[in-house]
N, C-alpha and C. Protein backbone atom coordinates (compact mmCIF):
# COMPACT_ATOMS: atom_id res chain seq x y z
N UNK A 1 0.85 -1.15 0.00
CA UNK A 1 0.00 0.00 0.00
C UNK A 1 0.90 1.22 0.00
N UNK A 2 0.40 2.02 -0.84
CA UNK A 2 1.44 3.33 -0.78
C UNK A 2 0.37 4.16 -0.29
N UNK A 3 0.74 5.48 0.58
CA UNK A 3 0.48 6.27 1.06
C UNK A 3 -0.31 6.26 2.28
N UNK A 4 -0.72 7.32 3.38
CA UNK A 4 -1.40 6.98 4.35
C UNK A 4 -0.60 6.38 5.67
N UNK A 5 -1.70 5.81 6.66
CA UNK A 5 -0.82 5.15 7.61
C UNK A 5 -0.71 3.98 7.30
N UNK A 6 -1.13 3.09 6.35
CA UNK A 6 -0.50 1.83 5.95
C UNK A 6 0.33 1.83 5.07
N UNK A 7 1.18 2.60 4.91
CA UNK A 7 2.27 3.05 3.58
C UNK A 7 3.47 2.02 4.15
N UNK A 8 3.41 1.26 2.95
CA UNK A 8 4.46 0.20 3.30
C UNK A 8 4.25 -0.76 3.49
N UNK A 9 3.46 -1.03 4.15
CA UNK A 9 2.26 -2.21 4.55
C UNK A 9 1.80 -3.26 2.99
N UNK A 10 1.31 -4.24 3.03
CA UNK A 10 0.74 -4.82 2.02
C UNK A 10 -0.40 -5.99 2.33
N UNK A 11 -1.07 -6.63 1.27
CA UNK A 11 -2.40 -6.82 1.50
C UNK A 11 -2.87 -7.73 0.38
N UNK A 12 -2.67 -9.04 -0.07
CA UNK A 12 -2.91 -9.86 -0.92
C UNK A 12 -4.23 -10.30 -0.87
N UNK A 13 -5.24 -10.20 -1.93
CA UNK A 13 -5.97 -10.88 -2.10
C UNK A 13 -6.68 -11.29 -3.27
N UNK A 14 -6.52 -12.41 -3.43
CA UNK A 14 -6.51 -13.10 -5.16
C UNK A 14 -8.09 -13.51 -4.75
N UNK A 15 -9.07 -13.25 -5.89
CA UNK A 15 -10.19 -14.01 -5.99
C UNK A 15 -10.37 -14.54 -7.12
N UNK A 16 -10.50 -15.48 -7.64
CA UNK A 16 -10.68 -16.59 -8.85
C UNK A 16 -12.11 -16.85 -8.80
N UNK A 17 -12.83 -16.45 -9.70
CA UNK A 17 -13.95 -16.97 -9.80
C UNK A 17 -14.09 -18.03 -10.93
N UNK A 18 -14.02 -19.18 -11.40
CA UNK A 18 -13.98 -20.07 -11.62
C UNK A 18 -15.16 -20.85 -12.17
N UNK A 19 -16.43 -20.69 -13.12
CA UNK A 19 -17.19 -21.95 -13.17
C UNK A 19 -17.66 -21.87 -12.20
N UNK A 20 -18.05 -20.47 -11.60
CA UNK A 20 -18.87 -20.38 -9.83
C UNK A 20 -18.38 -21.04 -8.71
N UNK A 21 -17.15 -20.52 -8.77
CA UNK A 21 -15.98 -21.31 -7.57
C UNK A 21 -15.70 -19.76 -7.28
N UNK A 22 -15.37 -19.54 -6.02
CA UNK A 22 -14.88 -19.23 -5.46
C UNK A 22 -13.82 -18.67 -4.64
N UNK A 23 -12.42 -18.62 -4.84
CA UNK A 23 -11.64 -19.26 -3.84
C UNK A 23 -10.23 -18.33 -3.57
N UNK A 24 -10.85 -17.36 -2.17
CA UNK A 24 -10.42 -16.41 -1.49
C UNK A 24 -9.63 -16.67 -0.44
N UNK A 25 -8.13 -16.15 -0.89
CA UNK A 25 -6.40 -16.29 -0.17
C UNK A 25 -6.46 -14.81 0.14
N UNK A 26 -7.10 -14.59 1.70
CA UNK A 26 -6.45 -13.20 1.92
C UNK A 26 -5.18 -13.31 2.84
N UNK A 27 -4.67 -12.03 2.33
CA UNK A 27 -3.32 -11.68 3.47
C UNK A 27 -3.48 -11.20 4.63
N UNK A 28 -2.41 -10.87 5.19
CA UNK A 28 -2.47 -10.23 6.25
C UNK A 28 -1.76 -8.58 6.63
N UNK A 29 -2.07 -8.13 7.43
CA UNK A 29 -1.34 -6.86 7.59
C UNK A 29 -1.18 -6.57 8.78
N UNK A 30 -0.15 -5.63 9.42
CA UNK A 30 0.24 -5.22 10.73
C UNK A 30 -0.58 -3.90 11.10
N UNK A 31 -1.23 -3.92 12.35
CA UNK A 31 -2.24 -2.90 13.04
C UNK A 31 -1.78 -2.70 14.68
N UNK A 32 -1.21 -1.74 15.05
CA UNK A 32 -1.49 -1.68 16.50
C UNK A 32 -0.56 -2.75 17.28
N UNK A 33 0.61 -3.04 16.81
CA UNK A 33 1.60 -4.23 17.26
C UNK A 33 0.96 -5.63 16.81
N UNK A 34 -0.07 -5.79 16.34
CA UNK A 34 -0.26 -6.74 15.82
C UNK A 34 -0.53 -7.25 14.22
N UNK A 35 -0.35 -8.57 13.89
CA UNK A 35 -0.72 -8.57 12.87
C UNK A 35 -2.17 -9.87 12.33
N UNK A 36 -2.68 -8.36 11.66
CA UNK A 36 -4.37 -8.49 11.37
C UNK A 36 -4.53 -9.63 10.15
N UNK A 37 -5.31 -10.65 10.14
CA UNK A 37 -5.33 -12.02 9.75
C UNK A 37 -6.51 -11.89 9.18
N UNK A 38 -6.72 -12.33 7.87
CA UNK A 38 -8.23 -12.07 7.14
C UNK A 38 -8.28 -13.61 7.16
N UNK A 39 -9.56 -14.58 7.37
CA UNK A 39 -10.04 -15.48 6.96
C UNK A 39 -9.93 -15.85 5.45
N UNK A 40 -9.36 -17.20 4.83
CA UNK A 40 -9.90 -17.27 3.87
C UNK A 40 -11.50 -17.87 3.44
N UNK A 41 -11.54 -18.02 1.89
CA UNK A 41 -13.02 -18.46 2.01
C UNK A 41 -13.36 -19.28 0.57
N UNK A 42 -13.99 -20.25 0.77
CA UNK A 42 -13.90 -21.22 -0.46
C UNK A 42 -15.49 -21.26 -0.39
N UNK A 43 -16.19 -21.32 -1.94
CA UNK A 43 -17.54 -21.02 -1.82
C UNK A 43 -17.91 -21.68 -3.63
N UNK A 44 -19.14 -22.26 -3.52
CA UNK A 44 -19.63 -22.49 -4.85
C UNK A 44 -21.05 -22.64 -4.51
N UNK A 45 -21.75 -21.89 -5.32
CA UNK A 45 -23.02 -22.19 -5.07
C UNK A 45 -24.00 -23.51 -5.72
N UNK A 46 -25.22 -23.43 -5.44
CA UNK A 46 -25.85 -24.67 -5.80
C UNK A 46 -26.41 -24.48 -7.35
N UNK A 47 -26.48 -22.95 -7.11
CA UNK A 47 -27.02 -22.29 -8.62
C UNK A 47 -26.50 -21.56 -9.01
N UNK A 48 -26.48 -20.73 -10.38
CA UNK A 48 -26.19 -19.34 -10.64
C UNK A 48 -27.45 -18.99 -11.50
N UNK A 49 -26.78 -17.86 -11.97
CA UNK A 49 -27.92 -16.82 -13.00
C UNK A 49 -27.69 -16.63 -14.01
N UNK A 50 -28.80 -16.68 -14.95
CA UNK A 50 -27.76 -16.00 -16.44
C UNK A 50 -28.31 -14.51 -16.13
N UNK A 51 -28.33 -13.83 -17.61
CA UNK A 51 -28.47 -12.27 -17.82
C UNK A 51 -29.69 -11.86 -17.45
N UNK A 52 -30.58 -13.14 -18.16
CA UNK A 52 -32.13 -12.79 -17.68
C UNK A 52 -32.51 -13.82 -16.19
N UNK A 53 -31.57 -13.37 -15.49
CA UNK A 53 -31.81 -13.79 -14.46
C UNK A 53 -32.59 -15.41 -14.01
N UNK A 54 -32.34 -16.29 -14.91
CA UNK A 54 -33.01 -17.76 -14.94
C UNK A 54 -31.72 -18.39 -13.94
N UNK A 55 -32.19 -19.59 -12.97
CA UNK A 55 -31.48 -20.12 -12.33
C UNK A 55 -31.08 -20.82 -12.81
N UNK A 56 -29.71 -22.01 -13.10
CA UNK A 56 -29.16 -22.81 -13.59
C UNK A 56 -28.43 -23.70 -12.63
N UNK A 57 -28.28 -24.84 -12.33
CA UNK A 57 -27.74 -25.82 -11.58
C UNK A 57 -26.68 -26.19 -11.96
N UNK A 58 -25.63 -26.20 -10.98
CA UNK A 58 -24.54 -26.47 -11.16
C UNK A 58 -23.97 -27.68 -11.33
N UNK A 59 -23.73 -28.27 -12.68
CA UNK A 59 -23.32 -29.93 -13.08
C UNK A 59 -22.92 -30.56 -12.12
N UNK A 60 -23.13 -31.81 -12.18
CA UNK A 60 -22.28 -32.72 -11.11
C UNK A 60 -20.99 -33.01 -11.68
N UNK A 61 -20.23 -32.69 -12.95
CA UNK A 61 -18.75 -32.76 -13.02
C UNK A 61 -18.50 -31.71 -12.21
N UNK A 62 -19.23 -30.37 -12.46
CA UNK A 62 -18.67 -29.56 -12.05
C UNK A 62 -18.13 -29.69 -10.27
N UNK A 63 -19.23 -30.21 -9.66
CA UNK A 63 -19.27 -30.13 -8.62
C UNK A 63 -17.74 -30.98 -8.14
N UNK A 64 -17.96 -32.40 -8.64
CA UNK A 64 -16.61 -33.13 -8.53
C UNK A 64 -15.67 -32.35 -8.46
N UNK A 65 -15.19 -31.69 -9.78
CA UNK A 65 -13.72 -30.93 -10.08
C UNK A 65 -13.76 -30.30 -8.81
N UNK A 66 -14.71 -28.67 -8.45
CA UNK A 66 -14.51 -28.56 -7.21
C UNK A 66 -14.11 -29.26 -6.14
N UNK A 67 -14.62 -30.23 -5.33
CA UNK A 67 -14.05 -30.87 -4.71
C UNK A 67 -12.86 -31.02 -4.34
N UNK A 68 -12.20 -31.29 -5.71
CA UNK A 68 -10.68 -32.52 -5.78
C UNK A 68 -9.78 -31.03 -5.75
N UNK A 69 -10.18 -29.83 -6.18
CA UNK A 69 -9.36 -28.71 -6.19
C UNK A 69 -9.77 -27.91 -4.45
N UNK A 70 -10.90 -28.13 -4.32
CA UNK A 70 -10.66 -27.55 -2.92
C UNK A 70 -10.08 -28.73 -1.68
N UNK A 71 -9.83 -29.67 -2.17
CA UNK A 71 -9.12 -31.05 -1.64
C UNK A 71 -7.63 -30.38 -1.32
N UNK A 72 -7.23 -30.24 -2.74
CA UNK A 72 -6.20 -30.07 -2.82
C UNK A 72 -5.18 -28.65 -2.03
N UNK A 73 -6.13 -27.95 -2.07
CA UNK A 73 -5.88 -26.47 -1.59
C UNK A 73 -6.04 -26.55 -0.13
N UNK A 74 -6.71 -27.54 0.45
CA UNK A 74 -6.91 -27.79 2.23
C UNK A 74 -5.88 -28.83 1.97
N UNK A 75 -5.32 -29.21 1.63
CA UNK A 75 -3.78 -30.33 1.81
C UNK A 75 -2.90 -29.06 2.56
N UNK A 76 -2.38 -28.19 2.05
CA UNK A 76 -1.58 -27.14 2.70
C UNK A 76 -1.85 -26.06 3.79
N UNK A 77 -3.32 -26.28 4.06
CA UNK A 77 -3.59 -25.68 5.35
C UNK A 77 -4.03 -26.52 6.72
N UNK A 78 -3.94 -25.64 8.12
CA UNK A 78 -4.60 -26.39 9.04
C UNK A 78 -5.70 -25.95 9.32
N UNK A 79 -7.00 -27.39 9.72
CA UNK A 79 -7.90 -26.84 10.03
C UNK A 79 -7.71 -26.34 11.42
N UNK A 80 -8.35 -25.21 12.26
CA UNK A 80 -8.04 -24.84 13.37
C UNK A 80 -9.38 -24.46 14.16
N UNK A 81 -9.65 -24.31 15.36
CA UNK A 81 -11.09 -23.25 16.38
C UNK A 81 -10.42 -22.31 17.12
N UNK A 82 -10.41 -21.27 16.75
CA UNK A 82 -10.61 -19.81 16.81
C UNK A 82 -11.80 -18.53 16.85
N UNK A 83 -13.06 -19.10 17.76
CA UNK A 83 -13.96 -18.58 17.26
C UNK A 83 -15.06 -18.93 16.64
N UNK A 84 -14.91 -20.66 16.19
CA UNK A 84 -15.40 -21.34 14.95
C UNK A 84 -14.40 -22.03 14.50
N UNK A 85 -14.41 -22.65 13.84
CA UNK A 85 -13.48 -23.44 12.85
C UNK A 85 -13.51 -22.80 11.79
N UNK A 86 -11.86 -23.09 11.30
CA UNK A 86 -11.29 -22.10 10.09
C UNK A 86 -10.47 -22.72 9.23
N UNK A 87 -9.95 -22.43 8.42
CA UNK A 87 -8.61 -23.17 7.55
C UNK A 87 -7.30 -22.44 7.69
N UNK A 88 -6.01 -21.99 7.82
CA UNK A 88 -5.15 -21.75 7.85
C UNK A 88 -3.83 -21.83 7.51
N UNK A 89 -3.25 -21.19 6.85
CA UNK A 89 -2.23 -21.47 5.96
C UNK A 89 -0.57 -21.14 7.26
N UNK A 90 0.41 -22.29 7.16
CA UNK A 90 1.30 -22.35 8.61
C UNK A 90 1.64 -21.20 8.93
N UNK A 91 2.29 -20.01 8.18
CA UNK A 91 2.95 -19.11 8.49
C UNK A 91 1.60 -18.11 9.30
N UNK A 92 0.68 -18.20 8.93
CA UNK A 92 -0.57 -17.38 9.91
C UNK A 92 -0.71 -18.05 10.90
N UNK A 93 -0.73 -19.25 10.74
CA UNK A 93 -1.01 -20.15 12.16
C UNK A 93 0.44 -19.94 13.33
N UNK A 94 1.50 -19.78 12.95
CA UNK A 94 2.77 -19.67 13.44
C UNK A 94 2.59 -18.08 14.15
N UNK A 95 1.80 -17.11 13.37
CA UNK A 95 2.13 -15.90 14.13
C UNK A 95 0.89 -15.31 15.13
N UNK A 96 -0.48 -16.67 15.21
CA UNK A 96 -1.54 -17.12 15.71
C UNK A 96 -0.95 -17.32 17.05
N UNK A 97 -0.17 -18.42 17.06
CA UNK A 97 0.46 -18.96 18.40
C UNK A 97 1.18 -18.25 18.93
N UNK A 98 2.37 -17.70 18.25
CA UNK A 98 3.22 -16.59 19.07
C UNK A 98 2.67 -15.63 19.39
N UNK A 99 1.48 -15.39 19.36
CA UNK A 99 0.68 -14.44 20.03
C UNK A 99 0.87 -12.77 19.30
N UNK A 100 0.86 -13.38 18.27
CA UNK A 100 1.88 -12.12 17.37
C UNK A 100 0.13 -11.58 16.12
N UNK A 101 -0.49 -12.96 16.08
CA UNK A 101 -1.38 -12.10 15.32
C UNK A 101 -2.84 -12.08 15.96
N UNK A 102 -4.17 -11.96 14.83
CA UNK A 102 -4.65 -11.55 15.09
C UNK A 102 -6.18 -12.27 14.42
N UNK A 103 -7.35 -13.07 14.47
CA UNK A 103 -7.42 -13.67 13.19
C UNK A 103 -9.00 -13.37 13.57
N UNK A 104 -9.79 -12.64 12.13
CA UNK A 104 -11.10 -11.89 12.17
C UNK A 104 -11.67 -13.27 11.82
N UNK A 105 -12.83 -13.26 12.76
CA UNK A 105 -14.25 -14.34 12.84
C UNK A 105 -14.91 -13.55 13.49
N UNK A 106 -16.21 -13.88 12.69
CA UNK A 106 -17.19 -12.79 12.89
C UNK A 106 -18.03 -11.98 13.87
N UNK A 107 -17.02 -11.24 12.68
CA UNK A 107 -16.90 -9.29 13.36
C UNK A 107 -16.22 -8.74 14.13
N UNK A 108 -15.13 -9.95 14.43
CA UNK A 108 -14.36 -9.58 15.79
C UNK A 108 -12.65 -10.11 15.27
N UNK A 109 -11.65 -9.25 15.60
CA UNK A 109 -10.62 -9.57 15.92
C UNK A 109 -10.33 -10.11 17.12
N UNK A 110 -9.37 -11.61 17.11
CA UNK A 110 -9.74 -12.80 17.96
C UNK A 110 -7.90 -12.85 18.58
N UNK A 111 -7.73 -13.57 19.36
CA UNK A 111 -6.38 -13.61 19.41
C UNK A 111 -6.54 -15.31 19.31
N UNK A 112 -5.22 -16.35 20.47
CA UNK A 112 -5.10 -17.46 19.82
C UNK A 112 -6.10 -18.21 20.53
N UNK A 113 -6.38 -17.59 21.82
CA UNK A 113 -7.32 -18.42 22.68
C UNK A 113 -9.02 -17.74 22.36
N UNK A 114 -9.00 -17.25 21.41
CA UNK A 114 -10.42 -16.91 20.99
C UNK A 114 -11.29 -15.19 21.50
N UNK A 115 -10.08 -14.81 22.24
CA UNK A 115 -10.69 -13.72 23.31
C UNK A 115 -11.18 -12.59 21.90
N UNK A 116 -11.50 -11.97 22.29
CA UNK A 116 -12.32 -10.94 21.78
C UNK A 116 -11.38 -9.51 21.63
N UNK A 117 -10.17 -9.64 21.09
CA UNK A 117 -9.33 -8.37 21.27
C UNK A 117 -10.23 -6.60 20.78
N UNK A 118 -10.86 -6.47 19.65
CA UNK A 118 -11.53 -5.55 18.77
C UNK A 118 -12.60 -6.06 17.87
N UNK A 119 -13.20 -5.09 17.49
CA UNK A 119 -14.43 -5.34 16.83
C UNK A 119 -13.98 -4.49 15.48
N UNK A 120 -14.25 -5.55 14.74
CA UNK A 120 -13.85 -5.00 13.13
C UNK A 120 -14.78 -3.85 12.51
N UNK A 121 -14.30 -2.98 11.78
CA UNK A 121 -14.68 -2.02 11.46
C UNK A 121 -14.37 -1.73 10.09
N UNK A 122 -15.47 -1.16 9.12
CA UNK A 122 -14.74 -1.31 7.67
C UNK A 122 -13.99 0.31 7.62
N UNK A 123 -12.94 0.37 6.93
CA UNK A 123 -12.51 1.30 6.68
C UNK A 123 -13.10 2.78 6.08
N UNK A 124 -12.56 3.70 7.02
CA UNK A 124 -13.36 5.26 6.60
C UNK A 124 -13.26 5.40 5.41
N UNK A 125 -14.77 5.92 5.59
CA UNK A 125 -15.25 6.39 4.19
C UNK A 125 -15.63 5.01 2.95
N UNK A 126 -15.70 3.93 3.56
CA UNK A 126 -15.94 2.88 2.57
C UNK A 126 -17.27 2.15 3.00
N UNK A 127 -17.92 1.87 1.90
CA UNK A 127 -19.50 1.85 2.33
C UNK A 127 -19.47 0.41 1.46
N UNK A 128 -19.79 -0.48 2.35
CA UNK A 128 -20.02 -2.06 1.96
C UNK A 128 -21.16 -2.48 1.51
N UNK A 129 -21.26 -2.99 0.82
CA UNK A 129 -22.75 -3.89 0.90
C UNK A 129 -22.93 -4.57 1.10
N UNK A 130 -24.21 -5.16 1.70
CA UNK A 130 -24.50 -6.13 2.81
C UNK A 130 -24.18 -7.72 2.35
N UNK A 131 -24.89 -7.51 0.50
CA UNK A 131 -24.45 -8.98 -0.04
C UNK A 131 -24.40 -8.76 -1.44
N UNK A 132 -23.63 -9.49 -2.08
CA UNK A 132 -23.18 -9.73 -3.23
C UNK A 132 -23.96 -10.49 -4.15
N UNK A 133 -24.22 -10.75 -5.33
CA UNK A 133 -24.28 -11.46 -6.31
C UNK A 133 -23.15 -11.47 -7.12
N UNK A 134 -23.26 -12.92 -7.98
CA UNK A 134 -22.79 -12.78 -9.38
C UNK A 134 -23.42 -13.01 -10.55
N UNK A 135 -22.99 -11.88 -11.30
CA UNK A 135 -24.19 -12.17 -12.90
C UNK A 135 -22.99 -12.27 -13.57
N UNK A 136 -23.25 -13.22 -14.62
CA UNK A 136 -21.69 -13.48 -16.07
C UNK A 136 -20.44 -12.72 -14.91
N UNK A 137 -20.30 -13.24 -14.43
CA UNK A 137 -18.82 -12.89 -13.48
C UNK A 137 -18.84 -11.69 -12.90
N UNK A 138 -19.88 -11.06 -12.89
CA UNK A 138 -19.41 -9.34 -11.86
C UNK A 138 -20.52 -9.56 -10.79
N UNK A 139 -19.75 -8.88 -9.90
CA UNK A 139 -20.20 -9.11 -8.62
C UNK A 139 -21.29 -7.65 -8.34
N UNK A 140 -22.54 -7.81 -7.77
CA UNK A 140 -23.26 -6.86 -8.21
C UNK A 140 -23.87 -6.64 -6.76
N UNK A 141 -23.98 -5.82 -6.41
CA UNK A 141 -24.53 -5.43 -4.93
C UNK A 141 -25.92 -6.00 -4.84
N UNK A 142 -26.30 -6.51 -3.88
CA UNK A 142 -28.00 -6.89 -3.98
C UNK A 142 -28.45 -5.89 -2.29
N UNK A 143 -29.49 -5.57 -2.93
CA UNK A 143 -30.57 -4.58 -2.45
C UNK A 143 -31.09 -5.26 -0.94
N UNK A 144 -31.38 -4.97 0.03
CA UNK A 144 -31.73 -6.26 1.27
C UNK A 144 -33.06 -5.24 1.05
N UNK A 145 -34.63 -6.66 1.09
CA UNK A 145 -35.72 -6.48 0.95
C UNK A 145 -36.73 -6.14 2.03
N UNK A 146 -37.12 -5.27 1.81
CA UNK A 146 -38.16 -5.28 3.18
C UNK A 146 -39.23 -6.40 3.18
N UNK A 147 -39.46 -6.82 4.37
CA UNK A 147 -40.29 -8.05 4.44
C UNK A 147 -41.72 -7.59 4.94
């Protein structure tokens, strides 16, 4: 990151969307003597959408391949409870234990024994939306409905 108070700092995060896969490697960054641990997140849905919005089911090859690739991608992490159960890649888990980081489950920055260090906050001036879609690959804000 250049400029600001995270100048210098850095922040990886690859998303592959895939054939309605998923599959989110975030980094980490240093905050406050510690260092701040994003969850990753592996996701495929049961359906998608086309343009005119018709639902479509997701093949059972498809589903397989997933599998054997999110198989493969949990070979190099540990599963861990922090809050919940998580996946973890060693070098986060290593700075987990030394008490060195910091690892967000929801809504909360956690330390190794689960305590409740901070409550996550999205960054000033950045306005989230609550939930996502995907249409033909872009991710599109969805509206939350009054009931």
């Amino acid at each position: 990151m250049k400029g600001g108070k995270y100048d210098g700092t850095y922040s990886i995060s690859l998303d592959y969307t895939i054939n309605l896969w998923s599959f989110v490697v975030s980094g980490y960054y240093p905050v406050d003597g510690h260092i701040r641990i994003m969850p990753a997140n592996f996701y495929m849905p049961r359906c998608y959408y086309d343009k005119n919005h018709h639902s479509i089911k997701v093949s059972d090859e498809v589903r397989v391949l997933y599998a054997d690739v999110l198989k493969l991608i949990k070979s190099h992490l540990k599963r861990i409870n922090i809050g919940g159960t998580t996946w973890i890649g060693p070098e986060a888990l290593k700075l987990i234990q030394e008490g060195k980081g910091l690892m967000l489950r929801k809504g909360n920055w956690l330390d190794g024994t689960g305590r409740i260090i901070q409550q996550w906050q999205p960054p000033k001036g950045i306005n989230l939306p609550s939930r996502l879609t995907i249409v033909d690959g872009e991710a599109i804000p969805v509206e939350k409905k009054n009931k």
